[in-house]
Protein backbone atom coordinates (compact mmCIF):
# COMPACT_ATOMS: atom_id res chain seq x y z
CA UNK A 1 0.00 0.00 0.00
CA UNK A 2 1.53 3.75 -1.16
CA UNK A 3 0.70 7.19 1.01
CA UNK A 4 -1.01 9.21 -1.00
CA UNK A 5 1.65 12.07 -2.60
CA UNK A 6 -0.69 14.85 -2.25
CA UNK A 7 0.76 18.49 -3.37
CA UNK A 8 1.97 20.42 -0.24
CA UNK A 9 2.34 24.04 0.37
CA UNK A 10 5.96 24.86 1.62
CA UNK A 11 4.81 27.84 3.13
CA UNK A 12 3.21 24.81 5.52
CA UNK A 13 6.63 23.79 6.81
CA UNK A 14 7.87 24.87 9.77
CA UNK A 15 10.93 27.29 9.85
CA UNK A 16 14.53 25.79 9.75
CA UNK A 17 15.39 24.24 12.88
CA UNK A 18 19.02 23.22 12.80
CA UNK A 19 19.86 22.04 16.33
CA UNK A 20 19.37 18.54 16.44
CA UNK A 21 19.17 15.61 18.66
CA UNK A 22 20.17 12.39 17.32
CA UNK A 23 20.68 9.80 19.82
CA UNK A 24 22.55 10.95 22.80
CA UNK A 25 24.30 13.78 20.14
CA UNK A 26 23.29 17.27 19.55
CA UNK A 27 24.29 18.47 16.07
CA UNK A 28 24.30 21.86 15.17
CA UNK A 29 23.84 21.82 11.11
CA UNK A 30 23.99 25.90 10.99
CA UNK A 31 27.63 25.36 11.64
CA UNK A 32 28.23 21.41 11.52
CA UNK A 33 28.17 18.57 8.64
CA UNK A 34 27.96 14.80 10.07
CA UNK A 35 29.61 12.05 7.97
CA UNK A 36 27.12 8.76 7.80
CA UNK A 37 28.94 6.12 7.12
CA UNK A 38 27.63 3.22 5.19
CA UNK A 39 27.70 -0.64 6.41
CA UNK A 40 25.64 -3.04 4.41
CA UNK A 41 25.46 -6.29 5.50
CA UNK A 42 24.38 -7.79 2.08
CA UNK A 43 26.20 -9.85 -0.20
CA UNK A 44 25.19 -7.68 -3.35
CA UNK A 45 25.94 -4.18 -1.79
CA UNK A 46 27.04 -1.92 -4.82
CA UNK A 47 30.05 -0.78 -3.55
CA UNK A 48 31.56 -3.42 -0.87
CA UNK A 49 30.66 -6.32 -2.84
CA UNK A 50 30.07 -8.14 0.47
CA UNK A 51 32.86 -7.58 2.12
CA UNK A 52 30.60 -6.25 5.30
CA UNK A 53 28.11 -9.35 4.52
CA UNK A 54 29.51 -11.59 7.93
CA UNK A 55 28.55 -10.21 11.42
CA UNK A 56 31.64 -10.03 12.66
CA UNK A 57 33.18 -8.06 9.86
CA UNK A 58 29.70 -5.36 9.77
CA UNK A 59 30.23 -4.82 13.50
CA UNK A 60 34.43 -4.68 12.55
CA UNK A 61 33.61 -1.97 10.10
CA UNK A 62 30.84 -0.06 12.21
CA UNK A 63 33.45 0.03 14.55
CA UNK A 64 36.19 1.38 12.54
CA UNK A 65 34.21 4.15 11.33
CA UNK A 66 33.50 5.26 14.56
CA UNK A 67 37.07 5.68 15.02
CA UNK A 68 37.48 6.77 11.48
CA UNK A 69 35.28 9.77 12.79
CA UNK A 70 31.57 9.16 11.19
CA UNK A 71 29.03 10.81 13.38
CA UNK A 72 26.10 8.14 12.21
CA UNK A 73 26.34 4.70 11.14
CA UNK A 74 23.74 3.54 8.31
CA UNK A 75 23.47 -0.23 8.63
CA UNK A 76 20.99 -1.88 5.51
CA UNK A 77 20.30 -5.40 5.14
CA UNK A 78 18.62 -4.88 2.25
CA UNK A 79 19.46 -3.06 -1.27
CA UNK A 80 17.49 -0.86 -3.01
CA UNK A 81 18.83 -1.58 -6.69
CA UNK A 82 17.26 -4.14 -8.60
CA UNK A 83 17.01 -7.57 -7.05
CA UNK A 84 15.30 -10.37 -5.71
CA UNK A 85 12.91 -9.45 -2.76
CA UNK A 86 14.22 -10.53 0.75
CA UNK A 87 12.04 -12.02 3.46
CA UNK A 88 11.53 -9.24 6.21
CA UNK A 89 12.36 -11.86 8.79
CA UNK A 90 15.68 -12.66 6.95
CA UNK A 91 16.50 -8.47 6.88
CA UNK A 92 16.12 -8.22 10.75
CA UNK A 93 18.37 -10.98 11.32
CA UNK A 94 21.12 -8.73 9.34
CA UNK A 95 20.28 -5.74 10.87
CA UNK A 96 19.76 -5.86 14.08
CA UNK A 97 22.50 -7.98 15.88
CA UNK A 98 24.88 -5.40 14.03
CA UNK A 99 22.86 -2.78 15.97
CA UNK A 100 22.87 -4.48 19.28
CA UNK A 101 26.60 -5.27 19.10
CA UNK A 102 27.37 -1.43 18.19
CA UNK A 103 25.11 -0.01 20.60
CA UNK A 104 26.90 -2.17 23.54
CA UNK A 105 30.44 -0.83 22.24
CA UNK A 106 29.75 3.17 21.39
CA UNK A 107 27.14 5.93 21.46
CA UNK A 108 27.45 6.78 17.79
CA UNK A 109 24.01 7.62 16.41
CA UNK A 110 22.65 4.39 14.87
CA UNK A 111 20.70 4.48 11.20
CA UNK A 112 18.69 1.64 9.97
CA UNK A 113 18.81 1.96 5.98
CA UNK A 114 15.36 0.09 5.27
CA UNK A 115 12.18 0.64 3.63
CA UNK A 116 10.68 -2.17 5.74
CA UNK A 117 7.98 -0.97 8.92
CA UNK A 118 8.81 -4.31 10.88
CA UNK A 119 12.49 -3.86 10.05
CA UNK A 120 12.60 -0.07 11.10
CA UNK A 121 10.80 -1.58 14.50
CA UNK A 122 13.15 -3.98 15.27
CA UNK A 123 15.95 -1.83 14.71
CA UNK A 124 14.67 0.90 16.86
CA UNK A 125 14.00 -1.28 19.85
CA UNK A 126 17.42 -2.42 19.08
CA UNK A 127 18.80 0.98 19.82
CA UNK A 128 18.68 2.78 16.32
CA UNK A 129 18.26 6.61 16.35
CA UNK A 130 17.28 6.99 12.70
CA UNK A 131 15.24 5.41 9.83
CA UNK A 132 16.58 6.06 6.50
CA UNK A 133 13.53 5.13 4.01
CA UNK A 134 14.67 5.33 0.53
CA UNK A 135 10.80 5.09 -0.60
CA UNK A 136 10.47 8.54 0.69
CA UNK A 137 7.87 6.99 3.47
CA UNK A 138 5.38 5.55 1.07
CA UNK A 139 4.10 2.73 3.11
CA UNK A 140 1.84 4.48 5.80
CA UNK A 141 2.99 1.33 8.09
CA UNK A 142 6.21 3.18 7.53
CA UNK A 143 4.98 6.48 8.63
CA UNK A 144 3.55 4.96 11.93
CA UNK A 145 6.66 3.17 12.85
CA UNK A 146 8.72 6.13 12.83
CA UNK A 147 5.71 8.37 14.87
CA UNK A 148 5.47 5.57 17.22
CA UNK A 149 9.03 6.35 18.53
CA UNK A 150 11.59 8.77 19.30
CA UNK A 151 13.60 8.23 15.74
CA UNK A 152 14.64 10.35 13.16
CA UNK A 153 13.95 9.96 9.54
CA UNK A 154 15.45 10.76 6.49
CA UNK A 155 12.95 11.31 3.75
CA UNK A 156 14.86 10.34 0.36
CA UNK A 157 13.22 10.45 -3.27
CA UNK A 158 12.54 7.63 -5.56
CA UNK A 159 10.36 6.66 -7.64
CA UNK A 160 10.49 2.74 -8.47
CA UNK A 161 9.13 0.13 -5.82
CA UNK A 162 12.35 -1.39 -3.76
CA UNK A 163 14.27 -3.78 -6.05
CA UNK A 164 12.48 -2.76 -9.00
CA UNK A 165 14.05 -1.34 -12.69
CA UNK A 166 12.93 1.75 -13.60
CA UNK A 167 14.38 2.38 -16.90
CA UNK A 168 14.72 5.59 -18.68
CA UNK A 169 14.05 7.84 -15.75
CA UNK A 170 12.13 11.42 -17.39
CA UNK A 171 11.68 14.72 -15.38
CA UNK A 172 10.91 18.31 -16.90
CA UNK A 173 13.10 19.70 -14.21
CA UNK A 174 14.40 17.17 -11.56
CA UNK A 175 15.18 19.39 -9.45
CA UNK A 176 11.90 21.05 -8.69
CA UNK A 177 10.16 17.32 -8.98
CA UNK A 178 12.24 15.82 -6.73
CA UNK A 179 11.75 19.19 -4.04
CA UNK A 180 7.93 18.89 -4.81
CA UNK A 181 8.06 14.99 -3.65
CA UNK A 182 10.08 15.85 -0.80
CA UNK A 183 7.94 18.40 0.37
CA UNK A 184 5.12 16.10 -0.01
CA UNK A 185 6.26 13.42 1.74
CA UNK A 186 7.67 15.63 5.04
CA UNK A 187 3.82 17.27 4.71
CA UNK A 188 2.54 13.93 5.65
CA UNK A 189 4.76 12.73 7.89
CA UNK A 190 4.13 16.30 9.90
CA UNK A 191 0.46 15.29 9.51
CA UNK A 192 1.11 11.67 10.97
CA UNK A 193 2.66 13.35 14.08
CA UNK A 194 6.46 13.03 13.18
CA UNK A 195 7.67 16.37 14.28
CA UNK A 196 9.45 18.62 12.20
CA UNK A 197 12.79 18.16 14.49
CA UNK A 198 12.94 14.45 13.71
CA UNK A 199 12.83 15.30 9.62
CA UNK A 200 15.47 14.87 7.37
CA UNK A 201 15.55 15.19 3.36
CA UNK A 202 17.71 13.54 0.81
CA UNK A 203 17.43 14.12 -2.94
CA UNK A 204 18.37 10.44 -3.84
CA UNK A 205 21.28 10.85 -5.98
CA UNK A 206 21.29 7.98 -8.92
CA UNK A 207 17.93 6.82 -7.39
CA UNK A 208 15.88 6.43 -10.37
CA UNK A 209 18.16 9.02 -11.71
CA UNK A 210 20.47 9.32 -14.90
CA UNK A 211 24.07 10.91 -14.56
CA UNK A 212 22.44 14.54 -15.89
CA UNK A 213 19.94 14.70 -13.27
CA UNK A 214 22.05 13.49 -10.41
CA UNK A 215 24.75 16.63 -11.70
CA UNK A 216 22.18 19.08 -12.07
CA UNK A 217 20.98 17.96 -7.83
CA UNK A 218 24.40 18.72 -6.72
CA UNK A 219 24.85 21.68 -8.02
CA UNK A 220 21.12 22.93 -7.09
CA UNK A 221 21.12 21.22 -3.58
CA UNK A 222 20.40 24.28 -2.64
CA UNK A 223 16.81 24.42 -3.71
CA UNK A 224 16.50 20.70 -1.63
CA UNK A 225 18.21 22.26 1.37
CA UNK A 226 15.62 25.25 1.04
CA UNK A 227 12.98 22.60 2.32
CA UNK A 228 14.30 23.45 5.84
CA UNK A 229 15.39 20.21 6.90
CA UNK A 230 18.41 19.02 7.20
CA UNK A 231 19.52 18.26 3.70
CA UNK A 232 21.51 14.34 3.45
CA UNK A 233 23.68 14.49 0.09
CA UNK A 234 24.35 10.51 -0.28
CA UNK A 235 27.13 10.91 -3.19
CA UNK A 236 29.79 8.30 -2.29
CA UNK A 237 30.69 6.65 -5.05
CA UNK A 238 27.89 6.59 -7.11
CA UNK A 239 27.38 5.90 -11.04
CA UNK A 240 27.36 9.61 -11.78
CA UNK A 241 30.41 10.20 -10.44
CA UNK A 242 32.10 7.01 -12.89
CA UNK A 243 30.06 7.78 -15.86
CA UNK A 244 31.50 11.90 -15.23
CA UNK A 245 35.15 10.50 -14.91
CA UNK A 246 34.95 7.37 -16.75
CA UNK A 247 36.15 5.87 -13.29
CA UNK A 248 35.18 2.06 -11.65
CA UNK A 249 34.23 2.17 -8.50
CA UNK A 250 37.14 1.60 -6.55
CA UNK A 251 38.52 4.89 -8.30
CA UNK A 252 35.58 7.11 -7.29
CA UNK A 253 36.47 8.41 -3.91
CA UNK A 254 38.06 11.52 -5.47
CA UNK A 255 35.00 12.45 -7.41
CA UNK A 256 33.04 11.86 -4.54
CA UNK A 257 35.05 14.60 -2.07
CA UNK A 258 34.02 17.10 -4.72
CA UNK A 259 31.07 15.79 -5.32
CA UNK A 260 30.35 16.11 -0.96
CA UNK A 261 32.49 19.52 -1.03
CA UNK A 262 30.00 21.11 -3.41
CA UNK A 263 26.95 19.49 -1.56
CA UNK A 264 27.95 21.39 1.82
CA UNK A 265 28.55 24.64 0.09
CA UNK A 266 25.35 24.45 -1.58
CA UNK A 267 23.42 23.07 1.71
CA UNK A 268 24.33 19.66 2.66
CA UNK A 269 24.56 18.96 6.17
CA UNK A 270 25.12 15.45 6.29
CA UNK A 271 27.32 13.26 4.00
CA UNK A 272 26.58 9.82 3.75
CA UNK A 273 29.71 8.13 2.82
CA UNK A 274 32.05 4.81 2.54
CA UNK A 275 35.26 6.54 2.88
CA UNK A 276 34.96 7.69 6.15
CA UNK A 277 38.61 9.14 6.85
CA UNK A 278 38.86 11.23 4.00
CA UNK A 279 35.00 12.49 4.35
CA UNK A 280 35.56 13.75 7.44
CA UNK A 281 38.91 15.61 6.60
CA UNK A 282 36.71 16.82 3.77
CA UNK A 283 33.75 17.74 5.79
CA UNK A 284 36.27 19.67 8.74
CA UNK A 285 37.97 21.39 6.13
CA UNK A 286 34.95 22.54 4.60
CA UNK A 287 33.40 23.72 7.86
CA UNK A 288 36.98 25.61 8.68
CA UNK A 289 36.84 27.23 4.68
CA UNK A 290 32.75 28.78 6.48
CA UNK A 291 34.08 30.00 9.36
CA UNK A 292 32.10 26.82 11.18
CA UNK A 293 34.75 25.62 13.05
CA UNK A 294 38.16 26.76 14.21
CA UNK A 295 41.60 24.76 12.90
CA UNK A 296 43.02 22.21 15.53
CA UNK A 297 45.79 24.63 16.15
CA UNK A 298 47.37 27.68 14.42
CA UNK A 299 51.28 27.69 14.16
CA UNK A 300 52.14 28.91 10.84
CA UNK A 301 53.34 32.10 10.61
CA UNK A 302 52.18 32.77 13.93
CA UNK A 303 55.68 33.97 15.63
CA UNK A 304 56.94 30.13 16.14
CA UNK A 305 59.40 28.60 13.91
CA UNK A 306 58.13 26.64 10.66
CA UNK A 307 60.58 23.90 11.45
């Protein structure tokens, strides 16, 4: 069953609140970006092949992107991309042990990357702070699970059912589509009694997307961070970054810096990435370039010898 995607008048939304709980963090995204890093424990992830599929190495990697510096960790069980279906029982029993054994080891704010109500449950009683739909909270069920708790939820556009081909993607202007959706969808979760502090958007790079459109969202994130929620730019790695630099995907993580770079200065305030180190030295530097954050320490030039 779909939630209607009823037109909704921004002038609805509430104003921009960018202090935000997640978890047991506070996250100021006036002057902050958060890295999200990515764990999938699937054997047909896009990017890790399935090199996160065993428990032990998920929790291993949740782990060392903790100390890598992410500020959330998105844990899926289940892909998007095309696909055969996977039983919702088999998707807890991916997701959630990684949660528990996380939870007991750090207070890192916990994502559940799912598109599943009964998975988003489980994961949430498991200790997860956030829901990341990539349905853009179609299934009402959906909806309810997140309003039912304290989680967070990141809205993101699509337009295919889960594990579905949608070939030959066509928009007018993607960029004002994909706003319109997202606007529609955070209407009706307001209406369902999510509150507006537990909203977050994401545009859905490649997501039923060619490499034109997914260009044309970075460099108008702007108009998706306009919503007033925190904006997610999930970039890392993507096919529009290899198809732009005629790159595989083990030789994308340059493409995606920019990529993430030009996503904060146009509005991004969270970065979901599988690079983790060199996202957050990207992120930090950005925030230092704003006048978000101060360096670690100043030396140069600053009376002290150079040597």
């Amino acid at each position: 069953m779909t939630a209607p995607l009823d037109a909704f008048d921004d002038r609805m939304l509430v104003p921009s609140l960018p202090v935000r709980t997640l978890g047991s963090r506070n996250f100021d995204f006036s002057r902050q970006v958060a890295v999200m890093a990515v764990v999938n424990r699937t054997p047909d992830s896009f990017y890790d092949r399935g090199s996160t599929f065993g428990l032990d190495e998920a929790v291993a990697a949740a782990l060392r992107a903790v100390a890598d510096g992410a500020d959330i960790v998105d844990i899926g069980g289940a892909p998007f991309a095309p696909g055969p279906e996977l039983a919702v029982a088999r998707e807890i029993e991916r997701v959630v042990p990684v949660v528990e054994a996380v939870r007991a080891e750090s207070d890192v704010v916990l994502s559940i990357d799912t598109f599943q109500p009964e998975v988003a449950r489980a994961g949430i009683a498991a200790g997860a702070d956030v829901i990341n739909d990539t349905t853009g909270l179609r299934n009402p069920a959906m909806i309810a699970a997140v309003a039912d708790s304290s989680a967070s939820v990141v809205i993101t556009h699509s337009l295919a059912e889960p594990r579905s081909p949608f070939a030959r993607p066509q928009y007018a202007d993607v960029v004002a589509e994909v706003r319109a959706f997202l606007s529609a969808r955070a209407g009706a979760a307001l209406d369902a009694g999510i509150p507006a502090e537990r909203i977050i958007v994401d545009p859905g790079h490649d997501l039923n997307k060619n490499t034109m459109h997914s260009l044309a969202l970075t460099r108008r994130f702007g108009e998706i961070a306009s919503l007033g929620f925190p904006a997610l730019a999930a970039v890392s790695n993507k096919d529009f970054i290899g198809e732009t630099l005629d790159r595989d995907r083990a030789e994308r993580v340059y493409g995606s810096l920019a990529a993430a770079v030009v996503s904060i200065l146009n509005g991004a305030r969270i970065l979901r990435m599988h690079n983790v180190a060199p996202a957050v030295d990207a992120a930090r530097m950005t925030e230092a370039i704003l006048g978000f954050r101060q360096p670690a320490y100043l030396r140069h030039n600053m009376g002290e010898s150079n040597d």
